[in-house]
PDB file of N, CA and C in Angstrom:
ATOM      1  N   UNK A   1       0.825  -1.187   0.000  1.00  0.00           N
ATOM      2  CA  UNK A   1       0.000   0.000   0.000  1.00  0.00           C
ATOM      3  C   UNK A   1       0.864   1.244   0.000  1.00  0.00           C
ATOM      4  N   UNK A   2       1.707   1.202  -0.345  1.00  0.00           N
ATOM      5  CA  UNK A   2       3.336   2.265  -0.595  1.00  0.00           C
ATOM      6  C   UNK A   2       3.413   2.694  -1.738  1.00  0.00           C
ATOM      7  N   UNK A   3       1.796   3.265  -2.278  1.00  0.00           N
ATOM      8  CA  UNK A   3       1.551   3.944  -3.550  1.00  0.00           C
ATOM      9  C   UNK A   3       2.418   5.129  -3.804  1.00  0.00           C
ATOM     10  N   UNK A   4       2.520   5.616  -4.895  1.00  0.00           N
ATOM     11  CA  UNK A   4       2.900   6.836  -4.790  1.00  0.00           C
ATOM     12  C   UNK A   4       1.395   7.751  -4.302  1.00  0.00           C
ATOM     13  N   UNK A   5       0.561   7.390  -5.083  1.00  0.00           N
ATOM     14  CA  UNK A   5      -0.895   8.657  -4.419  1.00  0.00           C
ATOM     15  C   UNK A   5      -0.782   8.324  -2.945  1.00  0.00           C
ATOM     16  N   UNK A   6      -0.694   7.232  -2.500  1.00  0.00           N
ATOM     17  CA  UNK A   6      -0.491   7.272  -0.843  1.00  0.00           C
ATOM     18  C   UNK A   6       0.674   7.741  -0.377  1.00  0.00           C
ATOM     19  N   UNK A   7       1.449   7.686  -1.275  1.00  0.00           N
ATOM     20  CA  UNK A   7       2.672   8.415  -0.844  1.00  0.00           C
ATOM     21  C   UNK A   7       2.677  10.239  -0.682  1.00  0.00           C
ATOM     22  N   UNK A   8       2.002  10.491  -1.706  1.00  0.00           N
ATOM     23  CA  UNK A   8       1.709  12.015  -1.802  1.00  0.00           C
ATOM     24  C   UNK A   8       0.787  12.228  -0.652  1.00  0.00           C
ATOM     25  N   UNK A   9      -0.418  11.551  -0.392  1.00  0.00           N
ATOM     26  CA  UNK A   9      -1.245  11.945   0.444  1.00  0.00           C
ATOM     27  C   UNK A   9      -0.349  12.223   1.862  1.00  0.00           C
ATOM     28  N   UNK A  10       0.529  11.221   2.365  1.00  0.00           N
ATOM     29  CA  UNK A  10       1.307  11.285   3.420  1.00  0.00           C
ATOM     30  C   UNK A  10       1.945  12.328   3.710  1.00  0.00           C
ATOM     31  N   UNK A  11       2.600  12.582   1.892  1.00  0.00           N
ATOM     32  CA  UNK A  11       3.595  13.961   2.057  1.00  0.00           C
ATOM     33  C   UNK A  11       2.770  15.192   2.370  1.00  0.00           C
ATOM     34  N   UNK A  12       1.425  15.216   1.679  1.00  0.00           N
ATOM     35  CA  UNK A  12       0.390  16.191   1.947  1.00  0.00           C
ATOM     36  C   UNK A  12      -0.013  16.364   3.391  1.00  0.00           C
ATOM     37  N   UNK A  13      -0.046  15.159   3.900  1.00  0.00           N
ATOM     38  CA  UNK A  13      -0.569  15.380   5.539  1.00  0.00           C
ATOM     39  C   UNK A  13       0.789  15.990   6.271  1.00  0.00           C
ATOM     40  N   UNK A  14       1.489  15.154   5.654  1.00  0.00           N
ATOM     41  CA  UNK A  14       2.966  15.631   6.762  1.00  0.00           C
ATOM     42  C   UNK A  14       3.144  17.059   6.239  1.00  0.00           C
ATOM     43  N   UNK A  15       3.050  17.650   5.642  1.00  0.00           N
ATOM     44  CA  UNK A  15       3.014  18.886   4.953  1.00  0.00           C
ATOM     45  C   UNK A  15       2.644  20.232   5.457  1.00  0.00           C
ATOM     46  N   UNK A  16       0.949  19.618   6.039  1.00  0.00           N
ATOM     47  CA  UNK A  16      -0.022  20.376   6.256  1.00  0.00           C
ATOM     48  C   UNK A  16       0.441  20.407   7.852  1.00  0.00           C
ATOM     49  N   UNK A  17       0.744  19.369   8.489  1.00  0.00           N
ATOM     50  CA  UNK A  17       0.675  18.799  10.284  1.00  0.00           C
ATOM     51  C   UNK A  17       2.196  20.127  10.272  1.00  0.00           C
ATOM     52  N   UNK A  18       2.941  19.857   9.430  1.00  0.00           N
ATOM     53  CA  UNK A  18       3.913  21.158   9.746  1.00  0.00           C
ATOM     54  C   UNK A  18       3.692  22.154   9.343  1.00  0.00           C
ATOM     55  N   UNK A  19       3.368  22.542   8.332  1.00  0.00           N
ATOM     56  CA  UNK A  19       2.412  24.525   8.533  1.00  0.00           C
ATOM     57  C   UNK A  19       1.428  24.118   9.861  1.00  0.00           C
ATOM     58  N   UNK A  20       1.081  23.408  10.231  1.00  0.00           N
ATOM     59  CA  UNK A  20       0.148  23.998  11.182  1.00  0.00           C
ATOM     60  C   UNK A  20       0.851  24.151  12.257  1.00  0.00           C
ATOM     61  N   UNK A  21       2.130  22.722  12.975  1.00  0.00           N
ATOM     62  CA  UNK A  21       2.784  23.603  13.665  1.00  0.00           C
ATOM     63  C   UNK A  21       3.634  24.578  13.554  1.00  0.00           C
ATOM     64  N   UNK A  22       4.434  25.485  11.873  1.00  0.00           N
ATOM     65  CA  UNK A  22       4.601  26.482  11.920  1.00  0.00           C
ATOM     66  C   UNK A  22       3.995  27.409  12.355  1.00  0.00           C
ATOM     67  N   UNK A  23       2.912  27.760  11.792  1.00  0.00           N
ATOM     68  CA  UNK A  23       1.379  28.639  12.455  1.00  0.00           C
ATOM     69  C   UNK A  23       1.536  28.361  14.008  1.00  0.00           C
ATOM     70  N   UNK A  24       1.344  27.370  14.778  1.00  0.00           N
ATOM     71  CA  UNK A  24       1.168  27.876  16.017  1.00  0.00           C
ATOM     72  C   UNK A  24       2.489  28.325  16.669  1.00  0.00           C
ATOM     73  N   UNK A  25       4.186  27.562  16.400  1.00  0.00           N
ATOM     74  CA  UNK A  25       4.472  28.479  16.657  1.00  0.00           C
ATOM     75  C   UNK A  25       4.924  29.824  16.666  1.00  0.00           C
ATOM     76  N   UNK A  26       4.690  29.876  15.457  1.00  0.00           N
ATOM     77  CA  UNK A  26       4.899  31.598  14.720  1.00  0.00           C
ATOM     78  C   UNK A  26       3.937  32.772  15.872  1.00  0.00           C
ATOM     79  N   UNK A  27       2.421  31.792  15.942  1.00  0.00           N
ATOM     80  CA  UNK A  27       2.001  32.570  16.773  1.00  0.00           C
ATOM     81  C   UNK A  27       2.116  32.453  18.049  1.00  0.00           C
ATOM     82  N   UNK A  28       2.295  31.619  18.833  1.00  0.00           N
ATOM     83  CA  UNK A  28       3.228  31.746  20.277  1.00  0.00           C
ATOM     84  C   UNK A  28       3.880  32.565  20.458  1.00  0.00           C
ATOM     85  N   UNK A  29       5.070  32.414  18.745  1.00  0.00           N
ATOM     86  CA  UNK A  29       6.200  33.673  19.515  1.00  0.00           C
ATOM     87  C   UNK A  29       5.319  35.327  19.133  1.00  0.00           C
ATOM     88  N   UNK A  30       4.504  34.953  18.181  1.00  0.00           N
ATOM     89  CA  UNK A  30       4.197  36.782  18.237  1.00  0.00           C
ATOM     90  C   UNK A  30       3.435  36.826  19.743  1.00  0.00           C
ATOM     91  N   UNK A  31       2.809  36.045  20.236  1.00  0.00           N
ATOM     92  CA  UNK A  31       1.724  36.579  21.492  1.00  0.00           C
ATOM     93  C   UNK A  31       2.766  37.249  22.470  1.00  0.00           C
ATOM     94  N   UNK A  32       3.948  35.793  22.180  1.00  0.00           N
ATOM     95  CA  UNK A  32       5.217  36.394  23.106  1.00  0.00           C
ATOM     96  C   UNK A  32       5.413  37.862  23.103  1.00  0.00           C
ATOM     97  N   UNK A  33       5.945  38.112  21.942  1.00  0.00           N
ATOM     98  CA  UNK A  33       6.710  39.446  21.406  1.00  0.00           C
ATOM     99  C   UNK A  33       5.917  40.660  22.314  1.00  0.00           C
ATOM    100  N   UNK A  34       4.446  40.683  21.889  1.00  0.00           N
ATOM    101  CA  UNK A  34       2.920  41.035  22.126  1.00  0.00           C
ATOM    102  C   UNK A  34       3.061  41.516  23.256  1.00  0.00           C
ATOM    103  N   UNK A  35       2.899  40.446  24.345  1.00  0.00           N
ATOM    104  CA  UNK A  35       3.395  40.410  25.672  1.00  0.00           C
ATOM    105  C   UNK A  35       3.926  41.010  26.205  1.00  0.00           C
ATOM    106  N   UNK A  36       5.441  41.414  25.853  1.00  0.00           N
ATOM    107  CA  UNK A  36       6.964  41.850  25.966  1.00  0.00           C
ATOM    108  C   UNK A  36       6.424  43.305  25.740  1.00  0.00           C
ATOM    109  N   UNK A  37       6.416  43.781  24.226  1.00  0.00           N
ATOM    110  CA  UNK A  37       5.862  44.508  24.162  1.00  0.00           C
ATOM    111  C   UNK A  37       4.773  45.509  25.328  1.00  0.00           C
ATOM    112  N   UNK A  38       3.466  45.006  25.802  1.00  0.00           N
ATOM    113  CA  UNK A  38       2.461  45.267  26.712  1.00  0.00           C
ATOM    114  C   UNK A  38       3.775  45.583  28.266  1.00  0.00           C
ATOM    115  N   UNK A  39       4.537  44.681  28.322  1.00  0.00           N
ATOM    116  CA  UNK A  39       4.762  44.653  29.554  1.00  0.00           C
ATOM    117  C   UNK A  39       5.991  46.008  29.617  1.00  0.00           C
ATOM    118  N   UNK A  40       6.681  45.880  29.123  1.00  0.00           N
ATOM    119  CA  UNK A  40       7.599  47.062  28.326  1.00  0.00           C
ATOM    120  C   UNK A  40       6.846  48.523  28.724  1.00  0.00           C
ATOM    121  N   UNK A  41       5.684  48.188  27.882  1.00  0.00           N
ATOM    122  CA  UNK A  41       4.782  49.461  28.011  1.00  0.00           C
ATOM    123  C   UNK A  41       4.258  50.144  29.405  1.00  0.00           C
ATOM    124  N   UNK A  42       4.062  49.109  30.018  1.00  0.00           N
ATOM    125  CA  UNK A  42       3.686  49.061  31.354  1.00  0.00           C
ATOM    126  C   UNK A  42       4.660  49.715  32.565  1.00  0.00           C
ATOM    127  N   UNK A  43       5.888  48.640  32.336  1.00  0.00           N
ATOM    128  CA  UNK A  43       6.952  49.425  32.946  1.00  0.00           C
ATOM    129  C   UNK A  43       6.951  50.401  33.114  1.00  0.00           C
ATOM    130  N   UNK A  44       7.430  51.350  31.492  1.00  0.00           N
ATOM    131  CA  UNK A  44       7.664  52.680  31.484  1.00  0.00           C
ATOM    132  C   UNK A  44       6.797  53.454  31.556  1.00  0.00           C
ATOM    133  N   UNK A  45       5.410  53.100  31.489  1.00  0.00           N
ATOM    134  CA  UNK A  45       4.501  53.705  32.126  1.00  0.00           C
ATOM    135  C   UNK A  45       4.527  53.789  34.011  1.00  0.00           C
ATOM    136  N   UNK A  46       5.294  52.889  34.530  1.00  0.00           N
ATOM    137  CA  UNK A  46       4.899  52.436  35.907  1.00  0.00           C
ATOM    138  C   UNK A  46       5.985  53.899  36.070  1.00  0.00           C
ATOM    139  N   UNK A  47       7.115  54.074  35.345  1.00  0.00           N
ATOM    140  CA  UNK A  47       8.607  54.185  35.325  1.00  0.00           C
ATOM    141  C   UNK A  47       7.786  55.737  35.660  1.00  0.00           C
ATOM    142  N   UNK A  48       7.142  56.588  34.753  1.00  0.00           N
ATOM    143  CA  UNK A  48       6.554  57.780  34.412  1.00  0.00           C
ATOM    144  C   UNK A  48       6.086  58.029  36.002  1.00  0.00           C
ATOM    145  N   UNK A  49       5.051  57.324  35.896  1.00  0.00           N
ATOM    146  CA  UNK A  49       4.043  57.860  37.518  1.00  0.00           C
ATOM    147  C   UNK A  49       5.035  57.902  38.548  1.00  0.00           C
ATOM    148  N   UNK A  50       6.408  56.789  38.986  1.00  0.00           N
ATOM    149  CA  UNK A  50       7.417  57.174  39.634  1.00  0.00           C
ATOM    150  C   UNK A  50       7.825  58.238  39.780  1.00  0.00           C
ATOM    151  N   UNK A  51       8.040  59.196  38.471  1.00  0.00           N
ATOM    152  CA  UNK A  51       9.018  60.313  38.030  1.00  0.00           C
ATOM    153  C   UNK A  51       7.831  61.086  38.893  1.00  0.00           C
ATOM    154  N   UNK A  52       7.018  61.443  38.312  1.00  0.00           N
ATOM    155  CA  UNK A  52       6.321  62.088  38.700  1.00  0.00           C
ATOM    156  C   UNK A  52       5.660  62.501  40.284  1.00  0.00           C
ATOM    157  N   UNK A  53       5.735  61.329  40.684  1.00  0.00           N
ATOM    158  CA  UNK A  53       5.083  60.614  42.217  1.00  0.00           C
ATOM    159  C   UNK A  53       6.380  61.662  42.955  1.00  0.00           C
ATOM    160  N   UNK A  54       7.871  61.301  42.518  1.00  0.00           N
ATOM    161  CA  UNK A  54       9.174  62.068  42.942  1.00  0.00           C
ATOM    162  C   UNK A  54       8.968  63.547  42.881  1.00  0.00           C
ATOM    163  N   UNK A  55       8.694  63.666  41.792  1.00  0.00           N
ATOM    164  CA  UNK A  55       8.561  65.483  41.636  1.00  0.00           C
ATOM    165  C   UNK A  55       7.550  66.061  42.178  1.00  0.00           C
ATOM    166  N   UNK A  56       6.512  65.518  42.750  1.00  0.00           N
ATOM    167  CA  UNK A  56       5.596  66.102  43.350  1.00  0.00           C
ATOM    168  C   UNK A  56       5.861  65.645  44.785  1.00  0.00           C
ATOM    169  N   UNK A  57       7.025  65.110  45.495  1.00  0.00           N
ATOM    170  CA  UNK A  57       7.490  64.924  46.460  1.00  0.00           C
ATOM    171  C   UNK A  57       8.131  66.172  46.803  1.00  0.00           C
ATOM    172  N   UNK A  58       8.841  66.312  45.935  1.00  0.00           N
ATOM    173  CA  UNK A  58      10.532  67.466  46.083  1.00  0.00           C
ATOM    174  C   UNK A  58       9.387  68.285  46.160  1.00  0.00           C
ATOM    175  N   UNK A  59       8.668  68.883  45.007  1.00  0.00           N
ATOM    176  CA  UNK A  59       7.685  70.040  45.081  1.00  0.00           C
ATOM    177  C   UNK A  59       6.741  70.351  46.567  1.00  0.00           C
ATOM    178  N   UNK A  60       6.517  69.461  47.186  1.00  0.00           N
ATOM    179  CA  UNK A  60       5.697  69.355  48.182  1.00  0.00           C
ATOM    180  C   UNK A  60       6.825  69.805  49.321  1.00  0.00           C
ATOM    181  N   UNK A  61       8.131  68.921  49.192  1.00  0.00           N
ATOM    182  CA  UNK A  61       9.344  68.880  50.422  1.00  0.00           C
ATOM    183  C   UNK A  61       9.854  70.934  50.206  1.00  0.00           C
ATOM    184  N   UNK A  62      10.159  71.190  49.146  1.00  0.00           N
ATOM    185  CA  UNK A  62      10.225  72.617  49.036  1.00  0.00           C
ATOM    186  C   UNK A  62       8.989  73.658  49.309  1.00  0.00           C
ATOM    187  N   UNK A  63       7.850  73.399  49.423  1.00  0.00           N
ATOM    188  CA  UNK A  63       7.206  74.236  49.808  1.00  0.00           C
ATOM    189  C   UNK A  63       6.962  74.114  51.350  1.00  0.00           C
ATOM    190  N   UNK A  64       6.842  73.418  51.797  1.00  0.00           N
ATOM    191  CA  UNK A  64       7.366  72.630  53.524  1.00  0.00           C
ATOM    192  C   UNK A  64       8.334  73.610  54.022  1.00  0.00           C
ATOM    193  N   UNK A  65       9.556  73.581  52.954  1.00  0.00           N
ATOM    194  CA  UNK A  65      11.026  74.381  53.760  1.00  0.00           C
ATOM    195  C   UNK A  65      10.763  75.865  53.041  1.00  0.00           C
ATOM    196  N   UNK A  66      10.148  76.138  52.481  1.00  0.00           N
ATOM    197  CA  UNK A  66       9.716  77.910  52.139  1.00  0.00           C
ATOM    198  C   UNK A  66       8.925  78.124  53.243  1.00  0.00           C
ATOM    199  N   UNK A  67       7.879  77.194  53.590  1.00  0.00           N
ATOM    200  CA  UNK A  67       6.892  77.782  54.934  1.00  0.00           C
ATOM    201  C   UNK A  67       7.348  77.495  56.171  1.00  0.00           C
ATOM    202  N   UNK A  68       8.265  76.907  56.334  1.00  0.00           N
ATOM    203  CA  UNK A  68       9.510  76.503  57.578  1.00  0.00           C
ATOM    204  C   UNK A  68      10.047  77.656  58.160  1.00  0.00           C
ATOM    205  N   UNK A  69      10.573  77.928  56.908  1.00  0.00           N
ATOM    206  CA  UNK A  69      11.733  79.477  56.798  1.00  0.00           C
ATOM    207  C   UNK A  69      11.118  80.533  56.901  1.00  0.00           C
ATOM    208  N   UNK A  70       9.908  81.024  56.008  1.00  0.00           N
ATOM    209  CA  UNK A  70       8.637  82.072  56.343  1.00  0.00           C
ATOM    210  C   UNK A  70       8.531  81.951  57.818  1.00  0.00           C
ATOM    211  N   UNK A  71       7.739  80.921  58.458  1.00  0.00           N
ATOM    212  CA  UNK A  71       7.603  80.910  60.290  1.00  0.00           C
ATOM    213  C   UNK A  71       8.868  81.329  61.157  1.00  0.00           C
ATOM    214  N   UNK A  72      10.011  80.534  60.527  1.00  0.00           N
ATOM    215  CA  UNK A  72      10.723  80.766  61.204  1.00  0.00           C
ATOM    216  C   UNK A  72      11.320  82.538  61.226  1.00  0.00           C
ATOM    217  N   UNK A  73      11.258  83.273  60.088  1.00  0.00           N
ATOM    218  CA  UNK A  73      11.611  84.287  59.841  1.00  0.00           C
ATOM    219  C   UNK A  73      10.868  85.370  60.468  1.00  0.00           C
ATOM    220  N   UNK A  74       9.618  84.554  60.452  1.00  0.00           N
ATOM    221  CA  UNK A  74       8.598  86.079  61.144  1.00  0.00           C
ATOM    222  C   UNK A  74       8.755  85.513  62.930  1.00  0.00           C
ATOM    223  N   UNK A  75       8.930  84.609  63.301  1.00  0.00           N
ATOM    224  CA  UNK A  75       9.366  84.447  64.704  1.00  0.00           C
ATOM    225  C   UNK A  75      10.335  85.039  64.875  1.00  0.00           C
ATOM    226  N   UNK A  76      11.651  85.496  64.572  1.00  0.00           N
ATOM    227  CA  UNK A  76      12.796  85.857  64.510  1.00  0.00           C
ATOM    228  C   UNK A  76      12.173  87.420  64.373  1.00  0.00           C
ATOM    229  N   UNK A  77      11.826  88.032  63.487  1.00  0.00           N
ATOM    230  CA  UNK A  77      10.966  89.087  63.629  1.00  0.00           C
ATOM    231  C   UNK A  77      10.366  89.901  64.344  1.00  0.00           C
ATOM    232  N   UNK A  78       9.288  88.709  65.058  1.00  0.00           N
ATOM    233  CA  UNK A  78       8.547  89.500  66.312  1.00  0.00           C
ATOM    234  C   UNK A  78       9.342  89.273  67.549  1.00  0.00           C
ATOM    235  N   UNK A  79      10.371  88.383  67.562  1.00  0.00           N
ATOM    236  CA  UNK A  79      11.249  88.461  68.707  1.00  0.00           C
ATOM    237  C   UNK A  79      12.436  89.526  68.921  1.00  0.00           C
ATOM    238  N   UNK A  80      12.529  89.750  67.048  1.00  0.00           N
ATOM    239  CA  UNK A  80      13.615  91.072  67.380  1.00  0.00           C
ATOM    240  C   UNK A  80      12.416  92.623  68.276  1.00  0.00           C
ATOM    241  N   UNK A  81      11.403  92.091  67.354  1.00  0.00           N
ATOM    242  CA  UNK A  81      10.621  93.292  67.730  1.00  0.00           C
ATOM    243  C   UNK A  81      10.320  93.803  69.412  1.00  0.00           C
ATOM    244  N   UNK A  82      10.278  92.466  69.825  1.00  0.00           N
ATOM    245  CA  UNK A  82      10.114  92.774  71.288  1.00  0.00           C
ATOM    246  C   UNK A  82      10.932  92.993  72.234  1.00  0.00           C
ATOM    247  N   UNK A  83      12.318  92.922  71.463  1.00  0.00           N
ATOM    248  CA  UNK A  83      13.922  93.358  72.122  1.00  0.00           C
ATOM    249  C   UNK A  83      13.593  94.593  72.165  1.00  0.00           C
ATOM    250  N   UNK A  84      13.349  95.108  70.686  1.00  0.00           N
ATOM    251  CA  UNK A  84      13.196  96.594  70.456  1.00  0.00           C
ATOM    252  C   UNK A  84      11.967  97.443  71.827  1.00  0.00           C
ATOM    253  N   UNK A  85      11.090  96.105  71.450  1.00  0.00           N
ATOM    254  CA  UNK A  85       9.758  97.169  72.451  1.00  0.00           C
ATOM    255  C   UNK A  85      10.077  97.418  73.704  1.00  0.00           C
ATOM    256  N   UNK A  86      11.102  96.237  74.499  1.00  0.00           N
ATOM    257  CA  UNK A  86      11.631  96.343  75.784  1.00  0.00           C
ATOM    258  C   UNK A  86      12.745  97.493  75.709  1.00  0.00           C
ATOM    259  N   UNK A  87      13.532  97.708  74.581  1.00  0.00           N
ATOM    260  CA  UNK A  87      14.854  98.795  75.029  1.00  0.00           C
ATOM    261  C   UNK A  87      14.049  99.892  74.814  1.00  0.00           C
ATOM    262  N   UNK A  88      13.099 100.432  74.040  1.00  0.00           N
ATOM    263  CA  UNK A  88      12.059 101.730  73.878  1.00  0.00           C
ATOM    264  C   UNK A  88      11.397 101.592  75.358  1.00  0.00           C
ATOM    265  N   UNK A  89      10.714 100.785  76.041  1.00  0.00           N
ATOM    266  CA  UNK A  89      10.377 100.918  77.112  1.00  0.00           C
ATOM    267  C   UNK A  89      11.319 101.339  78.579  1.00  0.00           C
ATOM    268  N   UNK A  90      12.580 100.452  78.303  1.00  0.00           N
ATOM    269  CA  UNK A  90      13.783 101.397  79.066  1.00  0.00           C
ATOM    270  C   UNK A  90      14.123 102.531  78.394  1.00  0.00           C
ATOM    271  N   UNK A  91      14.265 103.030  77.451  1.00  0.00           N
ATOM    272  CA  UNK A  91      14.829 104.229  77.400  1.00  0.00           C
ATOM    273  C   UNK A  91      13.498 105.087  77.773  1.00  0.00           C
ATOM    274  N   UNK A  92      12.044 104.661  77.657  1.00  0.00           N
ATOM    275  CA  UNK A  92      11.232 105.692  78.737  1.00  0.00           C
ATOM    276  C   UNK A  92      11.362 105.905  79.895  1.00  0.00           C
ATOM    277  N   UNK A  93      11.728 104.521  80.131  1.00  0.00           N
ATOM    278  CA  UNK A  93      11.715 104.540  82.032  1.00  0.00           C
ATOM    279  C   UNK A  93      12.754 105.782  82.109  1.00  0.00           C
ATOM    280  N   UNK A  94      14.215 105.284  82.087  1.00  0.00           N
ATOM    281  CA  UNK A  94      15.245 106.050  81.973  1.00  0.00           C
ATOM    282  C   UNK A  94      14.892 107.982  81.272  1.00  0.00           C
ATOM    283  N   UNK A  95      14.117 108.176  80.693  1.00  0.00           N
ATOM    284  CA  UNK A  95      13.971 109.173  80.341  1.00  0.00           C
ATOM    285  C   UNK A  95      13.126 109.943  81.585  1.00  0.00           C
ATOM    286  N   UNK A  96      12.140 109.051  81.848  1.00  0.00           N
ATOM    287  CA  UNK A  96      11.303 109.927  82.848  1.00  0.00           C
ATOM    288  C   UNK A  96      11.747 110.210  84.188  1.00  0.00           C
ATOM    289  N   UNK A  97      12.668 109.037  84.412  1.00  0.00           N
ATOM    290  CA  UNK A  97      13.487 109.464  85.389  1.00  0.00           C
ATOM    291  C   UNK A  97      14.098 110.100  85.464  1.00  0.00           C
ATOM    292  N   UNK A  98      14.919 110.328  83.998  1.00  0.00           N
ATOM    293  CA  UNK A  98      15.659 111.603  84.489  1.00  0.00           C
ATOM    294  C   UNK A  98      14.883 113.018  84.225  1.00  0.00           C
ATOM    295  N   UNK A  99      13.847 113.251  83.794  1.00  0.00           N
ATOM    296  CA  UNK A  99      12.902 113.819  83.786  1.00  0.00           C
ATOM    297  C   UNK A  99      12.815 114.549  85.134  1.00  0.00           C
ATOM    298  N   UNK A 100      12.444 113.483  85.769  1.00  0.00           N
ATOM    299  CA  UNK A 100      11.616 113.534  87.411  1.00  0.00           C
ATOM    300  C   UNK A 100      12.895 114.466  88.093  1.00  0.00           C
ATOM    301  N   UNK A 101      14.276 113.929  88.299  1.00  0.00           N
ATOM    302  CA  UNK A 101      15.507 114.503  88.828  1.00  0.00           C
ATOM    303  C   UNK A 101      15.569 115.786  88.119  1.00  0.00           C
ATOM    304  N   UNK A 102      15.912 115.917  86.964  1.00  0.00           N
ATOM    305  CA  UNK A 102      15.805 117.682  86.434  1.00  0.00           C
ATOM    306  C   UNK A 102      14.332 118.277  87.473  1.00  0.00           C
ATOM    307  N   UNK A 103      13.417 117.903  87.555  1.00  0.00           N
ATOM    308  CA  UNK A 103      12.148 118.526  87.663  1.00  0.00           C
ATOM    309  C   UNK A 103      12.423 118.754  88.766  1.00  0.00           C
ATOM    310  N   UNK A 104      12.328 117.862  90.296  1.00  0.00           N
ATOM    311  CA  UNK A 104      13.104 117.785  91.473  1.00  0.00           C
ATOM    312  C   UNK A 104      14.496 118.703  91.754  1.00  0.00           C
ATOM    313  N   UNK A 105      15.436 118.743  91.159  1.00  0.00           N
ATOM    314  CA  UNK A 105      16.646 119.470  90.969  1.00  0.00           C
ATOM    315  C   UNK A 105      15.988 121.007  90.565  1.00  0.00           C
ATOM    316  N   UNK A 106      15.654 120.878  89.301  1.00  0.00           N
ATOM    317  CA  UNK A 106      14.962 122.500  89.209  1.00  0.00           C
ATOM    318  C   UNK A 106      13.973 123.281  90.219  1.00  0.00           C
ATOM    319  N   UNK A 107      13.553 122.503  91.052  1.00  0.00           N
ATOM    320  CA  UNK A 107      12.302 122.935  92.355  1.00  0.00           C
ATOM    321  C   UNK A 107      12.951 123.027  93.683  1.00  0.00           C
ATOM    322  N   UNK A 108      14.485 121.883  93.543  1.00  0.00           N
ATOM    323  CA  UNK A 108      14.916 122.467  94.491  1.00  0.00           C
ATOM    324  C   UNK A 108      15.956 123.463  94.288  1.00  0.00           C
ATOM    325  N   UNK A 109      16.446 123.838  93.288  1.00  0.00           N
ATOM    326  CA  UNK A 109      16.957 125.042  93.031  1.00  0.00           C
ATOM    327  C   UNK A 109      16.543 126.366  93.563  1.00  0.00           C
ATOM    328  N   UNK A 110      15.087 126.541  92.942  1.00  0.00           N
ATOM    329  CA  UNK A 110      14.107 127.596  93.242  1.00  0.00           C
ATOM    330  C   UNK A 110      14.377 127.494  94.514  1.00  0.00           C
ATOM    331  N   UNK A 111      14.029 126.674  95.398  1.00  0.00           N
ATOM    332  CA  UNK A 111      13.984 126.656  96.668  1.00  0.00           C
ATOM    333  C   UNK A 111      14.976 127.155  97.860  1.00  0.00           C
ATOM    334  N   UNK A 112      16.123 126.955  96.853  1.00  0.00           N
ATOM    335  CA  UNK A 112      17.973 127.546  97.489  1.00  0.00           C
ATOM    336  C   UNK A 112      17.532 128.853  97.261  1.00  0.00           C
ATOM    337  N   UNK A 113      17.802 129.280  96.051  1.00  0.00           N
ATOM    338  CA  UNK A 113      17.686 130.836  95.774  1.00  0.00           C
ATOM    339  C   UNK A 113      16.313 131.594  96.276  1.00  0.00           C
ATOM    340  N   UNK A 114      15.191 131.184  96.717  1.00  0.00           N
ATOM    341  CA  UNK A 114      14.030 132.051  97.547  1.00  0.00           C
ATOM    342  C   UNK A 114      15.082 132.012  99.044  1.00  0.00           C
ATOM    343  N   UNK A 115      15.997 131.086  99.142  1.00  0.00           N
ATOM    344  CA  UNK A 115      16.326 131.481 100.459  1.00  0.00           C
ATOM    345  C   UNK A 115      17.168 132.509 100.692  1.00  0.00           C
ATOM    346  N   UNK A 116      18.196 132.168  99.672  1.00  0.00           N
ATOM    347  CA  UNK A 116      19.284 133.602  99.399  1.00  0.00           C
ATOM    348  C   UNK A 116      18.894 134.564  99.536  1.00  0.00           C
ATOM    349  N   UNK A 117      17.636 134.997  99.014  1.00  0.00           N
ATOM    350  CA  UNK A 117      17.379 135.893  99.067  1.00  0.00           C
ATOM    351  C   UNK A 117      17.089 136.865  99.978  1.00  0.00           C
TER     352      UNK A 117
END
């Protein structure tokens, strides 16, 4: 039964049984590729929102140390200010006091000279 038409038919089946497993794995490896591809994509997509996720870190960490430095600057500020309000308040004291002594000194002046007299 080692016809040649049986012989062809064989070669025909064996023929066909290998395109078909060419075909599947031709397409294995593209799903592969496919895959690779998708996942690739993914990455550098994952890679992006990272970058970003970072820069809106730093952006967030710098406005933190601008309003750090602002507080800290106007504390520094109202503390110089109240050095100032305390030495203006001594130099009143000190003023009125010596105020009071001229005023005292000048009354008792008057008071020498009505006697001289």
């Amino acid at each position: 039964t080692d016809t040649p038409a049986s012989r062809s038919q064989s070669d025909d089946a064996e023929s066909s049984r290998q395109d078909v497993l060419h075909y599947r794995r031709q397409s294995s490896l593209d799903e592969k590729k496919r895959q690779q591809r998708q996942s690739q994509r993914e990455l550098s997509r994952l890679s992006e929102l990272e970058e970003l996720e970072w820069q809106r870190q730093q952006q967030r960490q710098e406005q933190q140390n601008r309003a750090d430095l602002h507080r800290e600057r106007t504390q520094q500020e109202g503390q110089q200010l109240r050095v100032k309000e305390r030495e203006i308040q001594q130099i009143h004291k000190l003023l009125r006091a010596s105020s009071m002594r001229t005023s005292t000194y000048s009354t008792s002046e008057k008071a020498d000279s009505s006697l001289k007299r």
